[in-house]
Structures are given as C-alpha cells and as structure tokens.
Protein backbone atom coordinates (compact mmCIF):
# COMPACT_ATOMS: atom_id res chain seq x y z
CA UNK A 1 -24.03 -16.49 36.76
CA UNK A 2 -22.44 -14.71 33.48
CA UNK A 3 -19.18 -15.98 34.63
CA UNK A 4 -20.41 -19.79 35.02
CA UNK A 5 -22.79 -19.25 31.59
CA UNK A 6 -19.22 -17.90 29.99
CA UNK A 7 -17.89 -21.35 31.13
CA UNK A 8 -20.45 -23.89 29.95
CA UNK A 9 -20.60 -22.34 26.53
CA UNK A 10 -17.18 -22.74 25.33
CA UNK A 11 -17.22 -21.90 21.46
CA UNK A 12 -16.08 -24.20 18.56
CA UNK A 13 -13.12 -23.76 16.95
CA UNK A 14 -12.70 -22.71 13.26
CA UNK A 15 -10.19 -24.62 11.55
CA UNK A 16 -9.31 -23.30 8.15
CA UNK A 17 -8.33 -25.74 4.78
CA UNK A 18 -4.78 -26.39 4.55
CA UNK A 19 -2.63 -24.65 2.51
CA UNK A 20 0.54 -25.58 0.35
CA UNK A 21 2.58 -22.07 1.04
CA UNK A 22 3.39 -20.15 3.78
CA UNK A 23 -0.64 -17.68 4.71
CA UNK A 24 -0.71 -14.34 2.91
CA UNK A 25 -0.95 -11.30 5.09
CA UNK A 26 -4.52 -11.00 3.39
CA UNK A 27 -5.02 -14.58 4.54
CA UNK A 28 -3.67 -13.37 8.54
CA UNK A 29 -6.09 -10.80 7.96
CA UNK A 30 -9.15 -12.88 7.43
CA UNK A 31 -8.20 -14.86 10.32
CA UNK A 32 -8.30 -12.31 12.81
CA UNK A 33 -11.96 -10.78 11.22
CA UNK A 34 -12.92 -14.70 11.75
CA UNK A 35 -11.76 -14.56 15.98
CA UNK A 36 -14.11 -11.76 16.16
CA UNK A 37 -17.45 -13.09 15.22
CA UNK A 38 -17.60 -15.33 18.60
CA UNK A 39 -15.86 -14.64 22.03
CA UNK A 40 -13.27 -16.63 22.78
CA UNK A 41 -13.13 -19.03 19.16
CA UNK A 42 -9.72 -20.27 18.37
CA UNK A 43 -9.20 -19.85 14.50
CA UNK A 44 -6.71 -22.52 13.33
CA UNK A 45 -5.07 -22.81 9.88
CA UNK A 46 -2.45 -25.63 8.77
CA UNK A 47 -0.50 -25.30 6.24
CA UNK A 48 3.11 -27.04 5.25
CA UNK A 49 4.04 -29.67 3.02
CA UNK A 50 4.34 -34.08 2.95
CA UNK A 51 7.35 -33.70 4.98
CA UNK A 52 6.41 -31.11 7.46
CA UNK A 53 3.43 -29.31 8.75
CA UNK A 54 2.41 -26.45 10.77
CA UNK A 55 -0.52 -25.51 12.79
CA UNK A 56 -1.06 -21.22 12.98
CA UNK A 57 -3.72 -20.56 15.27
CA UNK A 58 -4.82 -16.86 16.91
CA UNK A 59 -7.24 -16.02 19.31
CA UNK A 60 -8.55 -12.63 20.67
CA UNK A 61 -7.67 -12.03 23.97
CA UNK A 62 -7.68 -8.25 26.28
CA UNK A 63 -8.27 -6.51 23.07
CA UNK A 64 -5.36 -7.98 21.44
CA UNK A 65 -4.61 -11.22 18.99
CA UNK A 66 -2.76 -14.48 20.60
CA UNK A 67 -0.95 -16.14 17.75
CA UNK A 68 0.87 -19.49 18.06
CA UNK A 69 2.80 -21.73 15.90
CA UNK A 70 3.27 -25.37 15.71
CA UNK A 71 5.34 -27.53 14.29
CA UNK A 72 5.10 -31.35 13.50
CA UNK A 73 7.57 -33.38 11.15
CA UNK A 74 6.14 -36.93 11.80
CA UNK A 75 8.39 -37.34 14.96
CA UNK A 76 8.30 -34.43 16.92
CA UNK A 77 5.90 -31.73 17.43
CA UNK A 78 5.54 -28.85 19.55
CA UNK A 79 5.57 -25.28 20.00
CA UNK A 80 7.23 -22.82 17.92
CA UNK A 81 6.26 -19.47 19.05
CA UNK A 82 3.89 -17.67 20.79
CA UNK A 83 3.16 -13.74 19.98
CA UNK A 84 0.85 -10.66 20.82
CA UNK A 85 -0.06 -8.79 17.97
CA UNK A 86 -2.82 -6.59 16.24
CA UNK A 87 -0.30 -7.06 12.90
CA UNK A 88 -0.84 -9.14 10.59
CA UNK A 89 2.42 -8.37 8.88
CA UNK A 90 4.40 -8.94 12.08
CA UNK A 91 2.98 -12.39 12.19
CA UNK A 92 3.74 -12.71 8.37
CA UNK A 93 6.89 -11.82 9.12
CA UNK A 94 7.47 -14.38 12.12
CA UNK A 95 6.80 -16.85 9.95
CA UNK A 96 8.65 -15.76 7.17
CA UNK A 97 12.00 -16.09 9.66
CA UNK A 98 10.97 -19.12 11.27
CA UNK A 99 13.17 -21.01 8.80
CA UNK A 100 10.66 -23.67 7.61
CA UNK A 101 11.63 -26.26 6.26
CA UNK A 102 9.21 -26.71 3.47
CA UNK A 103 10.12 -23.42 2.22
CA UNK A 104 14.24 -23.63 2.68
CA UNK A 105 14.65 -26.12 -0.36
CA UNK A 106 16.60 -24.29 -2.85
CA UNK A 107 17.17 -25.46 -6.58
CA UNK A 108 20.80 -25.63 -8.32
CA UNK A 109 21.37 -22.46 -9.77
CA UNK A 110 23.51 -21.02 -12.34
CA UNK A 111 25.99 -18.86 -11.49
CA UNK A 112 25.89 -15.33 -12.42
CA UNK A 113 27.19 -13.63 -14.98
CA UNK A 114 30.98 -11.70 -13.70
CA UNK A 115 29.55 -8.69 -14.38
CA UNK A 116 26.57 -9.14 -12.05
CA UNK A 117 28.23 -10.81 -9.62
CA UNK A 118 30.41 -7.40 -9.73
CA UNK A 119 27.95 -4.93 -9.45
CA UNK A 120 26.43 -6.78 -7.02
CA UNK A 121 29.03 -6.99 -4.50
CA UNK A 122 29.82 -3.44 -4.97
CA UNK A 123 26.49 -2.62 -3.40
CA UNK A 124 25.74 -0.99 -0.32
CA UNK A 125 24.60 -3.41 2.74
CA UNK A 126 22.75 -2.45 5.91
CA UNK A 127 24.85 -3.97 8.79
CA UNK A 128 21.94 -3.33 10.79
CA UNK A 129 19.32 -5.42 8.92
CA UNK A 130 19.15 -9.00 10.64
CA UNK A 131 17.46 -11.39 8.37
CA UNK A 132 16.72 -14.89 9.49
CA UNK A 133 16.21 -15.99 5.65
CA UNK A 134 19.30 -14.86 3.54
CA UNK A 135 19.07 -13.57 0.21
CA UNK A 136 21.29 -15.03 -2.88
CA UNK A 137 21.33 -11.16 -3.87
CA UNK A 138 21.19 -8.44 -2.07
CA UNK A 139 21.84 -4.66 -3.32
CA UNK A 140 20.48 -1.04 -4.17
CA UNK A 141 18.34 -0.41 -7.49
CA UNK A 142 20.87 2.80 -7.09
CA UNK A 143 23.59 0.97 -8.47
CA UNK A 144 22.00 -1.73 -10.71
CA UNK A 145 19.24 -0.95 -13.65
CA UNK A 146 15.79 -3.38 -12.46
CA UNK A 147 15.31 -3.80 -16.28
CA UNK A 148 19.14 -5.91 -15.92
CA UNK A 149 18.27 -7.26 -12.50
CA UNK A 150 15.10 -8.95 -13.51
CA UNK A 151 16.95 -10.24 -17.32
CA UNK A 152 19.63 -11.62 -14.67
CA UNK A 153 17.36 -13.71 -12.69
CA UNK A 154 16.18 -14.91 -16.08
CA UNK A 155 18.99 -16.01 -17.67
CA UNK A 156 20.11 -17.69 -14.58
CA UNK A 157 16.77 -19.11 -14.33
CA UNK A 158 16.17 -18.40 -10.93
CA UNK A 159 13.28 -19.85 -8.53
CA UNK A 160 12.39 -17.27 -5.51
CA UNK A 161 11.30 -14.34 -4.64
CA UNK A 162 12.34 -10.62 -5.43
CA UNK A 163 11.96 -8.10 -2.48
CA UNK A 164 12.25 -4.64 -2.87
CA UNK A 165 12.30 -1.75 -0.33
CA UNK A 166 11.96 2.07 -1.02
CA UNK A 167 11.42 5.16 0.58
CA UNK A 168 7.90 5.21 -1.44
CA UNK A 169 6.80 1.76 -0.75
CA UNK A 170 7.46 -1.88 -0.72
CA UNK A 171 7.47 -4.29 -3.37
CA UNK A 172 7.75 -8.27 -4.16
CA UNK A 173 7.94 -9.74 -7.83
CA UNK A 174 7.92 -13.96 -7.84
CA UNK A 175 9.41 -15.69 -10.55
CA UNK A 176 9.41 -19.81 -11.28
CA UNK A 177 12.11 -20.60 -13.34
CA UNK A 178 13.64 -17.18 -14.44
CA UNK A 179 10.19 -15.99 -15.21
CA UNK A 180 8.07 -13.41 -13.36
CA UNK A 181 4.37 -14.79 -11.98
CA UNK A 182 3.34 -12.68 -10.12
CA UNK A 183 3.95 -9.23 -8.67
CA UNK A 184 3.16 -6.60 -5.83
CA UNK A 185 3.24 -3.34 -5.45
CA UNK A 186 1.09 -0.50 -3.15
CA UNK A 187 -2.57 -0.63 -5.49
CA UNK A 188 -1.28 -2.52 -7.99
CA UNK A 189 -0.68 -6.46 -8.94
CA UNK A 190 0.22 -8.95 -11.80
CA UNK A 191 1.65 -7.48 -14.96
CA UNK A 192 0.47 -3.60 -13.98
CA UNK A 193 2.53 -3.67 -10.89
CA UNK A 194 5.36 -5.13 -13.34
CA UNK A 195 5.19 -2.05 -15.12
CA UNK A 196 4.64 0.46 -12.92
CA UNK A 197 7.86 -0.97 -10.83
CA UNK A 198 10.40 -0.41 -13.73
CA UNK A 199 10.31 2.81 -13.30
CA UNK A 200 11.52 2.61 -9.64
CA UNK A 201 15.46 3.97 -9.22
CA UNK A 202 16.21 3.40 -5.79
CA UNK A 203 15.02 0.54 -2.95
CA UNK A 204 17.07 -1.89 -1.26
CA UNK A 205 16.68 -5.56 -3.11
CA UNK A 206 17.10 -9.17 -1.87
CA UNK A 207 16.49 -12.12 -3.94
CA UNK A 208 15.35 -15.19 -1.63
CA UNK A 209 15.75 -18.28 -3.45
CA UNK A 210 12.43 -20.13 -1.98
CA UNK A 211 9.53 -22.18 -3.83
CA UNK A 212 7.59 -19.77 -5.23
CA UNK A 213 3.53 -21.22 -4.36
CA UNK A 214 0.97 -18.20 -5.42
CA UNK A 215 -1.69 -17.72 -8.13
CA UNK A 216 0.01 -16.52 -11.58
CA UNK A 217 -1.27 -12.93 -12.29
CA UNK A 218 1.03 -12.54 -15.31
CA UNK A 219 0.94 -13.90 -18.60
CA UNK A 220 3.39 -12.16 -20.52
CA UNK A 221 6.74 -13.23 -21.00
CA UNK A 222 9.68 -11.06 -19.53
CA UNK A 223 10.91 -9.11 -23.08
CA UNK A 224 7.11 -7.93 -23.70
CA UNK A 225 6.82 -6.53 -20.13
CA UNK A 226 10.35 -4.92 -20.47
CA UNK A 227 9.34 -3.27 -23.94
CA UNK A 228 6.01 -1.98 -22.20
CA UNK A 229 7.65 -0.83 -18.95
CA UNK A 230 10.07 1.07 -21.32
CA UNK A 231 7.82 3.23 -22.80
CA UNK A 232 6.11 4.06 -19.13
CA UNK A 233 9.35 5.14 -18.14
CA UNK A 234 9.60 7.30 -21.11
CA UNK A 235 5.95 9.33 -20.18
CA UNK A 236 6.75 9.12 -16.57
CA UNK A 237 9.48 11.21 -17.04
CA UNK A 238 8.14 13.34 -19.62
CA UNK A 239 5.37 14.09 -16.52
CA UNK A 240 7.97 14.44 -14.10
CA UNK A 241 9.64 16.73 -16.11
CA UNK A 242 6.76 18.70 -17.25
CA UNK A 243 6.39 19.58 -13.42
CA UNK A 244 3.17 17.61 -13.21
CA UNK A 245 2.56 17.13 -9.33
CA UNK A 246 -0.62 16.30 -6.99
CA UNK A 247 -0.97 20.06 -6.31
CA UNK A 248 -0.61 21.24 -9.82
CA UNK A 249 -3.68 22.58 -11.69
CA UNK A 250 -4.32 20.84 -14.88
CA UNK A 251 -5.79 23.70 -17.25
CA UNK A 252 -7.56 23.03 -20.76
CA UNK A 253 -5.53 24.55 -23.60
CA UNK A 254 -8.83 26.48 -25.51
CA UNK A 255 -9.86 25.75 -28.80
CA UNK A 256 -8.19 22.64 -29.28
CA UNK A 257 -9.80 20.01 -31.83
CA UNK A 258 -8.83 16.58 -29.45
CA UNK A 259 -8.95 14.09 -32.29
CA UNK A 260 -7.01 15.78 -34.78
CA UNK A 261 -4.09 17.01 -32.04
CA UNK A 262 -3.79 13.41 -30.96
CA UNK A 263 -3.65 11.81 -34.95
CA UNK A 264 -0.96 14.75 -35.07
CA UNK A 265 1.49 14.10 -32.41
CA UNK A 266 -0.14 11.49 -30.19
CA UNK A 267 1.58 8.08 -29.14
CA UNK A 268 -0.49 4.75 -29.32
CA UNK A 269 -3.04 5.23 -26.92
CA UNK A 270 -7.15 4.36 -26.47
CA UNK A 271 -8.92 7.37 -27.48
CA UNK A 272 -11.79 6.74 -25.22
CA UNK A 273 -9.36 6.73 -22.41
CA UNK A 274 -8.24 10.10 -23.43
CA UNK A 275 -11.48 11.62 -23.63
CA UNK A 276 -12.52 10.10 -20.15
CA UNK A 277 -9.75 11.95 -18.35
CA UNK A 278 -10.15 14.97 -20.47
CA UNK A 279 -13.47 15.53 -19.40
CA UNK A 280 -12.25 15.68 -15.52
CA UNK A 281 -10.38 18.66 -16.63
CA UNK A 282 -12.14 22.12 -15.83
CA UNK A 283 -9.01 24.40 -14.55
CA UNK A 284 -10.49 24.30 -11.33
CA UNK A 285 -9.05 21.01 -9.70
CA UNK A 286 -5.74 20.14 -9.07
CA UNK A 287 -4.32 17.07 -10.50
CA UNK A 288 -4.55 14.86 -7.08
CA UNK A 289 -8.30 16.22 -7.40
CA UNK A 290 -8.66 14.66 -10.70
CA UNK A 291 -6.59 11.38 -10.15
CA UNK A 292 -9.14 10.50 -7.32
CA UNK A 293 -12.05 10.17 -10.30
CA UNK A 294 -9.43 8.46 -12.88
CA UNK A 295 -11.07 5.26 -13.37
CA UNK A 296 -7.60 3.26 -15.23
CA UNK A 297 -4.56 1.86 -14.11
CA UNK A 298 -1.23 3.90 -14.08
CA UNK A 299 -0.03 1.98 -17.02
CA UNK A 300 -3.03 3.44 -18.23
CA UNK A 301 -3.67 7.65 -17.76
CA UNK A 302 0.42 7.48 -17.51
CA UNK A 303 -0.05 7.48 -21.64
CA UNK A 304 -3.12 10.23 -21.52
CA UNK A 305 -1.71 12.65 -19.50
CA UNK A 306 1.61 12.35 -21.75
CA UNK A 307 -1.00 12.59 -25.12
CA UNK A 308 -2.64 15.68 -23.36
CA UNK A 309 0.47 17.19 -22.47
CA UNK A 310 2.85 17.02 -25.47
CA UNK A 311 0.34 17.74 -27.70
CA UNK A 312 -0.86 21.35 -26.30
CA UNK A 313 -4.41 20.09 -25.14
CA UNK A 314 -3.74 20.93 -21.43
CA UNK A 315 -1.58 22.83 -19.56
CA UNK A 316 0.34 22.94 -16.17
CA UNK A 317 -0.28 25.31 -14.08
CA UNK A 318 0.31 26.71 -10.29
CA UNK A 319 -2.47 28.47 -9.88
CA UNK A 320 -6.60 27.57 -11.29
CA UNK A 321 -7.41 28.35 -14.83
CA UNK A 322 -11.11 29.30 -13.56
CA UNK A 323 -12.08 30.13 -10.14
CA UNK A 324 -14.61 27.69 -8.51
CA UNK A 325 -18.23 28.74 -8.76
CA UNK A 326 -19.31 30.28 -4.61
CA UNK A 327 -23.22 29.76 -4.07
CA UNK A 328 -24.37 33.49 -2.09
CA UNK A 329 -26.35 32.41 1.04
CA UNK A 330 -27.39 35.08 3.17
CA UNK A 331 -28.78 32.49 5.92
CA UNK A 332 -25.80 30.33 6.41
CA UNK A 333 -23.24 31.68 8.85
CA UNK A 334 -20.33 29.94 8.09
CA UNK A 335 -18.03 31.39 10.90
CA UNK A 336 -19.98 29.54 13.04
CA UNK A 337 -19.33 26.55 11.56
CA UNK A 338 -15.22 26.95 11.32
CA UNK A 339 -15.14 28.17 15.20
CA UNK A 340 -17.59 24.79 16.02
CA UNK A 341 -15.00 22.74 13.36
CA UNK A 342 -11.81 24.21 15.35
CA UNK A 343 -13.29 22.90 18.49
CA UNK A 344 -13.26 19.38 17.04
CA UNK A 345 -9.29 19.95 15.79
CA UNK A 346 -5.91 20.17 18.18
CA UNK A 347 -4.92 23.82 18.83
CA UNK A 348 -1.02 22.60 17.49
CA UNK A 349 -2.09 21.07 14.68
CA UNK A 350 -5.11 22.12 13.13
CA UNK A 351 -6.14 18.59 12.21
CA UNK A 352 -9.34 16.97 13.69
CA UNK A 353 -8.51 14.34 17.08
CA UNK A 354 -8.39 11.29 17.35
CA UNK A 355 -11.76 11.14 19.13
CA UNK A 356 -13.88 12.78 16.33
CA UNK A 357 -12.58 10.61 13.68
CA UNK A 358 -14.26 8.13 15.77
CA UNK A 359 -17.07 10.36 15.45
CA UNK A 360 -17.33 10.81 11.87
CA UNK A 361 -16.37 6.70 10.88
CA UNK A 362 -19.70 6.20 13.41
CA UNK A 363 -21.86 8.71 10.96
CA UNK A 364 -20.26 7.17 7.72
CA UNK A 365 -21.27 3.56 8.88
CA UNK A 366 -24.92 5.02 10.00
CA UNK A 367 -25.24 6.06 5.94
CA UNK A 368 -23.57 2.86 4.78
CA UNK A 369 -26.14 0.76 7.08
CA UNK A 370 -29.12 3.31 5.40
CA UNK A 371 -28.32 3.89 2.28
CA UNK A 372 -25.37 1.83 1.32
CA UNK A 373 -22.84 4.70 0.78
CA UNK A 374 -19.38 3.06 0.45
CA UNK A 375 -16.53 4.75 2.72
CA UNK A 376 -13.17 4.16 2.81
CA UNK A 377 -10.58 4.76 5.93
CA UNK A 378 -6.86 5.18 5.20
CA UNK A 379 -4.02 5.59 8.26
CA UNK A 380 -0.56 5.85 7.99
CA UNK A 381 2.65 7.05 9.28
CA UNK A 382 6.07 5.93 10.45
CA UNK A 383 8.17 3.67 12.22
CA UNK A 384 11.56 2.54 12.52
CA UNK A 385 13.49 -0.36 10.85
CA UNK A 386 14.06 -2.50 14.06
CA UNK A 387 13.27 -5.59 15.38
CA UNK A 388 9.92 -3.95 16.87
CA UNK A 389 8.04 -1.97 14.23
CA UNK A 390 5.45 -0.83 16.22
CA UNK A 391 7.77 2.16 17.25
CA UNK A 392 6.08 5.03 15.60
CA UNK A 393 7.88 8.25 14.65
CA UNK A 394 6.34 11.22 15.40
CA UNK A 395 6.23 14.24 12.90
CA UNK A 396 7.87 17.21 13.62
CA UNK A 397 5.16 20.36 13.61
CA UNK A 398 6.95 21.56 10.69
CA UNK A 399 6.29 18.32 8.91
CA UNK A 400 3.27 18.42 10.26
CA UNK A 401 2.51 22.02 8.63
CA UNK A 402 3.36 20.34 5.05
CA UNK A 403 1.62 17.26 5.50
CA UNK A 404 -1.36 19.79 6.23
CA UNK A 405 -0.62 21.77 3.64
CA UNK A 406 0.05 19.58 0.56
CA UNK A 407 -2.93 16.76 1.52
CA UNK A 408 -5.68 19.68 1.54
CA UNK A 409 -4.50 20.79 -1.81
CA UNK A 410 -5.08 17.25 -3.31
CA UNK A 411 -8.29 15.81 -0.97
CA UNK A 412 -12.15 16.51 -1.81
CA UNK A 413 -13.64 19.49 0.62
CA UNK A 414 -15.46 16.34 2.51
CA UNK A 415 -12.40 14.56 2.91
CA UNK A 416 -11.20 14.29 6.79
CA UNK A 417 -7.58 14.39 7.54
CA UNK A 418 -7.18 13.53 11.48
CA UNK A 419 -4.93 12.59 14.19
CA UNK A 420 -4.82 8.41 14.78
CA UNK A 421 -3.23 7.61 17.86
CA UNK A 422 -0.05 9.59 19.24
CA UNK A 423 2.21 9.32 16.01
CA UNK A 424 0.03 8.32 13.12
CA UNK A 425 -2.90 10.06 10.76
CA UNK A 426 -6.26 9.17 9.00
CA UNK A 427 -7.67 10.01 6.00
CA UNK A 428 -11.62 9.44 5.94
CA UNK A 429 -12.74 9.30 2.33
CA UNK A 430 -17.02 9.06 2.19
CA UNK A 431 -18.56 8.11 -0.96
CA UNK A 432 -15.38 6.16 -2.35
CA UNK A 433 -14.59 3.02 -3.43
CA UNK A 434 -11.41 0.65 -2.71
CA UNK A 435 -10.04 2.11 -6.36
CA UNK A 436 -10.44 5.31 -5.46
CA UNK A 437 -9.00 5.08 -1.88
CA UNK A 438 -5.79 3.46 -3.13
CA UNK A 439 -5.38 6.28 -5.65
CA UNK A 440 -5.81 8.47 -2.48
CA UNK A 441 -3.24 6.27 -0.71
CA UNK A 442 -0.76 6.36 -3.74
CA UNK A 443 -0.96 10.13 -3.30
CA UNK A 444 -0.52 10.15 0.68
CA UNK A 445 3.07 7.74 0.34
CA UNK A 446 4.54 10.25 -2.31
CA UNK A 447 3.62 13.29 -0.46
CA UNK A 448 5.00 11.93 2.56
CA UNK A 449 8.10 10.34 1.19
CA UNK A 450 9.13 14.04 -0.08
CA UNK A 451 8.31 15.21 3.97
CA UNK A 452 11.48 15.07 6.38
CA UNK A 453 9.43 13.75 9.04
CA UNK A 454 11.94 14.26 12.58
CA UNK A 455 15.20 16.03 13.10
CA UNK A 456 15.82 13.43 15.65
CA UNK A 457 15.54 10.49 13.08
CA UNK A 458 17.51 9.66 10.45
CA UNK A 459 15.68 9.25 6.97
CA UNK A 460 17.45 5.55 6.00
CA UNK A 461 16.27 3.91 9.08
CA UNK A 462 12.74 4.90 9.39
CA UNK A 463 9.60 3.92 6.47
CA UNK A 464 6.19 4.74 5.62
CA UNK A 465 3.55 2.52 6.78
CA UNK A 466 -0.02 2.55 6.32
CA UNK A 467 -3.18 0.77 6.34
CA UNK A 468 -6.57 0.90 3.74
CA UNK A 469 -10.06 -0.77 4.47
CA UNK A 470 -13.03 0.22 2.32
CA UNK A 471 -17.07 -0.83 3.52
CA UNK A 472 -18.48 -2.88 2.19
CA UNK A 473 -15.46 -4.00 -0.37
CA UNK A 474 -13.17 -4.86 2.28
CA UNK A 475 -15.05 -5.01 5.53
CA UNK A 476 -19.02 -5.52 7.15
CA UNK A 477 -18.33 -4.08 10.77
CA UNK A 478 -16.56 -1.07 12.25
CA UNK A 479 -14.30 -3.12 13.91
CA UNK A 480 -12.96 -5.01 11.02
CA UNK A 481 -12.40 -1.62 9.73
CA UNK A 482 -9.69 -0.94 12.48
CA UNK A 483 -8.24 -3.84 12.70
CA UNK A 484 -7.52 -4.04 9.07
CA UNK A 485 -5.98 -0.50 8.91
CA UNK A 486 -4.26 -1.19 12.42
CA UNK A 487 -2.79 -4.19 10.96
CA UNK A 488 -0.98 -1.75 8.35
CA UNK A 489 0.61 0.30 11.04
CA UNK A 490 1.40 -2.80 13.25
CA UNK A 491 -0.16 -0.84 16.09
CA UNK A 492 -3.35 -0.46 18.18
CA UNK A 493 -4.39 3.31 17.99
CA UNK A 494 -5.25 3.82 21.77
C-alpha cells in the first residue's frame, strides 16, 4: 500500500527562472537544498542565451544527487550528460567544460605587450592538467608580479575571467573590458578580495577569455585598488616579519597612552578600529584566539595590528603575558571527565570520531531549535588534482600530530576538532556566526598549507578542500548542513 500510495502521488517539479550565465556553485547548491524538501521532486533550471539553451536538472536518488544536462539550439536537442554527485563544484565544473556555446564567443583582442608575451611563455605548465576550456594565458604568479598581470589584462582590454590556484586557496577575479568587476577569494569578495589577493606570490593562473555575466561588486577603478593593495602588502609583511602567527600570543606593551603612540608613528588608520581590537588583547589569548572575535575585514585589522605593532603598544610573544584565571572546585572531578572524553576520541589520533561529531551537531541543533544559538560546521581536507576529486588524501599521523597540535592552540576550549569520514576533519564552532567561522576557516587553510600532509603524495598534485555551513545564516535543517559542507569536499562522509 506505501508502495502504490508512493506511485499515485508523484510530486511536482520545481522549475527555477532562467538565467543569462552559466549557475553559480551557490546557485547548484540551492538546487540540491530545493530536491530535498519533497521525495522524489525534479528541480530544473534553464539557463543559456537567444541562440542556445540548456536545461540542468538534479534529483535525489539512493542518498545521492542525479544531475542531467540538456541541450537545445532550435534544431536539435538532447542529452548532454548525465552525473552522480553530492558536489556541487563537480557539477560546476562539468558545465564549465561542456564547451557551451553561449559562453565560447570571444572578443578581438589586442595583442600583448613582447614583454608579457615573454614572461609568459617562460612559465611553468602542468602537462598533466586537461582543460576542456583553454586559457589565452596561462602561468605561475612565481614568475610574473599580479600587480603587472592584472595592468596587462587592462591595457589589452581584456573580457574573461582570471583563475588562480594556490597551495592556500583558490581564487577568480572577472573583468569586462580590461576592468576588474568582480572578485573571489576564500571569505572574501568584491574589492576586499581584490586586495587581499595582491599580496598572493605563488598560484597557477589562466585567463579564459569568456563573457563575463555576474553582479559588479567593485567600484573602483584598477590604479586605486593597486595603490590600496600596495600598502596591504607593505603591513602584511611587516606582520609576517614581525613573526606574528595564529599561535603567537599578542601581549599589551604596559603603560602605553594609545592615542598619542598612534598620532606619533601611526599610518592612516580608523581609530575606533584600533581600539576595538585592542581591547581583545589581555596576554592570555593567542592571536588565532583573538582573530575569531575581530569583527573587520583583512584589509581592515591588517592596518591595526601593523599600528599596534610598530608603534610599541603590543608585543609578540611565544609564551602568555598573564596566565588564565583557574576557578578551584573541590566537587568537580575533572579526570572523570577527560577518561569519559577519551572514550569519545580514536586511540591513534586523539581527535573525537566521526560518530560523536554526529553527536554533538544533534545537541547544537537541539539549542539552535530552543534558543536560537547560531553554530557553524567547517570540514576539510585533501584530494588530488585528477579527473576524480573525490580521491581524498589521508594525513600521515605525524601530520596528524601538527594538525592537532597547532588547531588547539588557535580554537576556543568549546571548539570540536573531529574525524569526518576516512580522510577528512571537522571543526564544530557553537555560538558563531558565518563571519566568524570563515575567520576560523582562513586559519584552518594556512595551518594546513604549512602541514606536509603524506610521504606517499607529492605536494604539487594534491590541494586543500573544504566546506563551511553556518545555522541559521546558511542553512534551516541538519541535512542541508551536510550537504553544503559535503559539497566542499566533493564527497559523502560515510
């Protein structure tokens, strides 16, 4: 009876507005969360342009997505592909190489200047790397300056988009006629990711030349942004130099009048900024402590920290300035509660299963549901550069030992690093918003990309991945919750 009730109650299908570009993965991602809500619903989006249009549809299916493509150009249509994913990016991807023809019309371009074409073809290439869509440049930020590479595309007044891959992260910058629009980066977007990405020295670049069809996030005009990103590069590597890291403690100088230190030596910077971060400071926290609470943009407490620094407010240090303050209970027997926590945590590791992550994200959505306490729920790891991404690298136990290591000297106490799946991690954050969580997430990626992960793999052909979902910001069910992070990894966590 089920079985025939299944049958006569077939649901409707959800058919999406049509769209001009090629879906966003955010898009992909709503998609999925919209097959969830009823059994069996096919969720259908078109997009395309006059002369050709496609038809993306997905549909949940065994605990998996069904995606499928079709094409129609007014005389034929049919079937492009058919795939079984939980990623959202893979299926970005597919579409990406599908070679569509709305997005292959390239504009006449200018030829580059000798000295760029030069440098350029003196760059490394990866033999290895297939790509479907081909790139009008191609190189290594090693070998070219991204301040020159962006006044190139400029000059030459280039339509397309600007991909960049690191060991830290991945990036895309759009530009419509030589000038940037818009701009991506790991927690960042518009003209802050602009910024923040001219300080990056290394990441393999491709230039597609495609129609560029996305909301404009910048309004500045390429000189101003390369005058601004100047000057972050200038504090970045004042910090850098100054030995400031996620597990150093940040320790206030003494008597130290702030105003009159900062009118002294101080660069241009909001004073109510400074104060903000200065109060975070109590000698007790380590800097990943205090970047968690930092309310501004990188662009932003890059400045502060440099004002606090150079001018003798704070100081660096490798061990706390002040010890934190211990509460006596006589009652409480706390080695009780470490022998109960080891039980919950593998014997090799020390870091808590997969199972009671489950555990905990069930208590953290029983407070959310109660009292409304936002949560966040990070995951990441590794996998290698192939044609199938969804082969995860496993960490060596020594890497595993320094993951440990350097994440509990940056996390809050309640802060839950676990196992997720075979390969890959979690990083439960209660009480924290999406902000806070992709500071967290910032912090993960450069403690990781400073790991060497596997003897058995070599660093160049593996790179980080990692997923973020934050209730209620990002999410309204548990399950949207894993399937958004999942669809960062580009695997199901069994």
């Amino acid at each position: 009876m089920l079985q025939n009730f299944h049958h006569s109650s077939q649901p409707r299908n959800i058919k999406l507005e049509k769209q001009a570009g090629i879906p966003s993965v955010k898009l992909l991602e709503e998609m999925m969360k919209k097959s969830m809500m009823t059994a069996g619903v096919l969720v259908e989006l078109p997009f395309g342009d006059d002369a050709q249009s496609f038809n993306l549809t997905v549909k949940r299916e065994q605990g998996s997505w069904l995606w499928m493509l079709y094409h129609d150009d007014g005389f034929n249509s049919g079937l492009e592909w058919s795939h079984v994913t939980h990623s959202a990016d893979q299926i970005y991807t597919l579409i990406s190489n599908s070679n569509l023809g709305f997005m292959m019309t390239k504009p006449a371009q200018k030829a580059l200047p000798t000295s760029t074409q030069q440098q350029i073809a003196s760059m490394p290439q990866d033999s290895n790397a297939a790509k479907v869509r081909r790139g009008s440049l191609q190189g290594n930020l090693k070998n070219i300056q991204i301040g020159n590479l962006f006044q190139s595309i400029n000059m030459n007044q280039m339509n397309g988009i600007l991909e960049i891959i690191a060991s830290h992260g991945k990036a895309a910058v759009y530009f419509v006629d030589g000038n940037p629009v818009h701009a991506t980066l790991r927690g960042a977007e518009g003209t802050e990711a602009m910024i923040q990405l001219q300080a990056w020295e290394e990441g393999e670049f491709t230039f597609y030349d495609e129609r560029v069809t996305v909301t404009k996030t910048i309004d500045r005009g390429l000189i101003g942004l390369l005058m601004e990103g100047a000057k972050y590069i200038d504090h970045s590597k004042f910090l850098t130099q100054s030995k400031l890291s996620h597990e150093s403690f940040i320790v206030p100088a003494g008597d130290v009048d702030l105003e009159e230190a900062l009118l002294a030596k101080g660069v241009e910077c909001k004073l109510a900024d400074v104060i903000a971060v200065y109060k975070l400071i109590d000698g007790a926290k380590t800097w990943g402590e205090i970047l968690r609470d930092i309310e501004l943009a990188k662009s932003e407490w890059v400045p502060v920290m440099f004002n606090l620094l150079s001018c003798g407010i704070v100081r660096i240090s490798t061990t706390p300035g002040k010890m934190r303050q211990k509460t006596v209970e006589n009652r409480m027997d706390w080695n009780t509660v470490q022998t109960f926590e080891h039980s919950l945590c593998r014997a090799d590791s020390g870091l808590y299963t997969h199972p009671a992550l489950l555990y905990f994200l069930a208590q953290e959505w029983y407070k959310f549901e109660s009292m409304q306490v936002p949560f966040s729920l990070l995951v990441f790891g590794f996998a290698t550069k192939s044609e199938n991404p969804q082969l995860m690298v496993p960490f060596g136990s020594k890497a595993i030992e320094e993951l440990r290591e350097k994440v509990f000297r940056v996390k809050h106490k309640y802060d839950l690093l676990c196992h997720f799946g075979a390969f890959s991690f979690a990083m439960l954050l209660p009480m924290s918003t999406r902000k806070s969580a992709d500071r967290q997430a910032e912090t993960i990626a450069e403690i990781c990309s400073g790991i060497k992960i596997s003897e058995d793999y070599d660093p160049i052909r593996i790179e980080f991945r990692g997923g973020i979902a934050n209730v209620p910001e990002d999410c309204k069910t548990l399950d949207e919750v894993l399937v958004l992070v999942e669809s960062g990894l580009g695997f199901r966590a069994s």
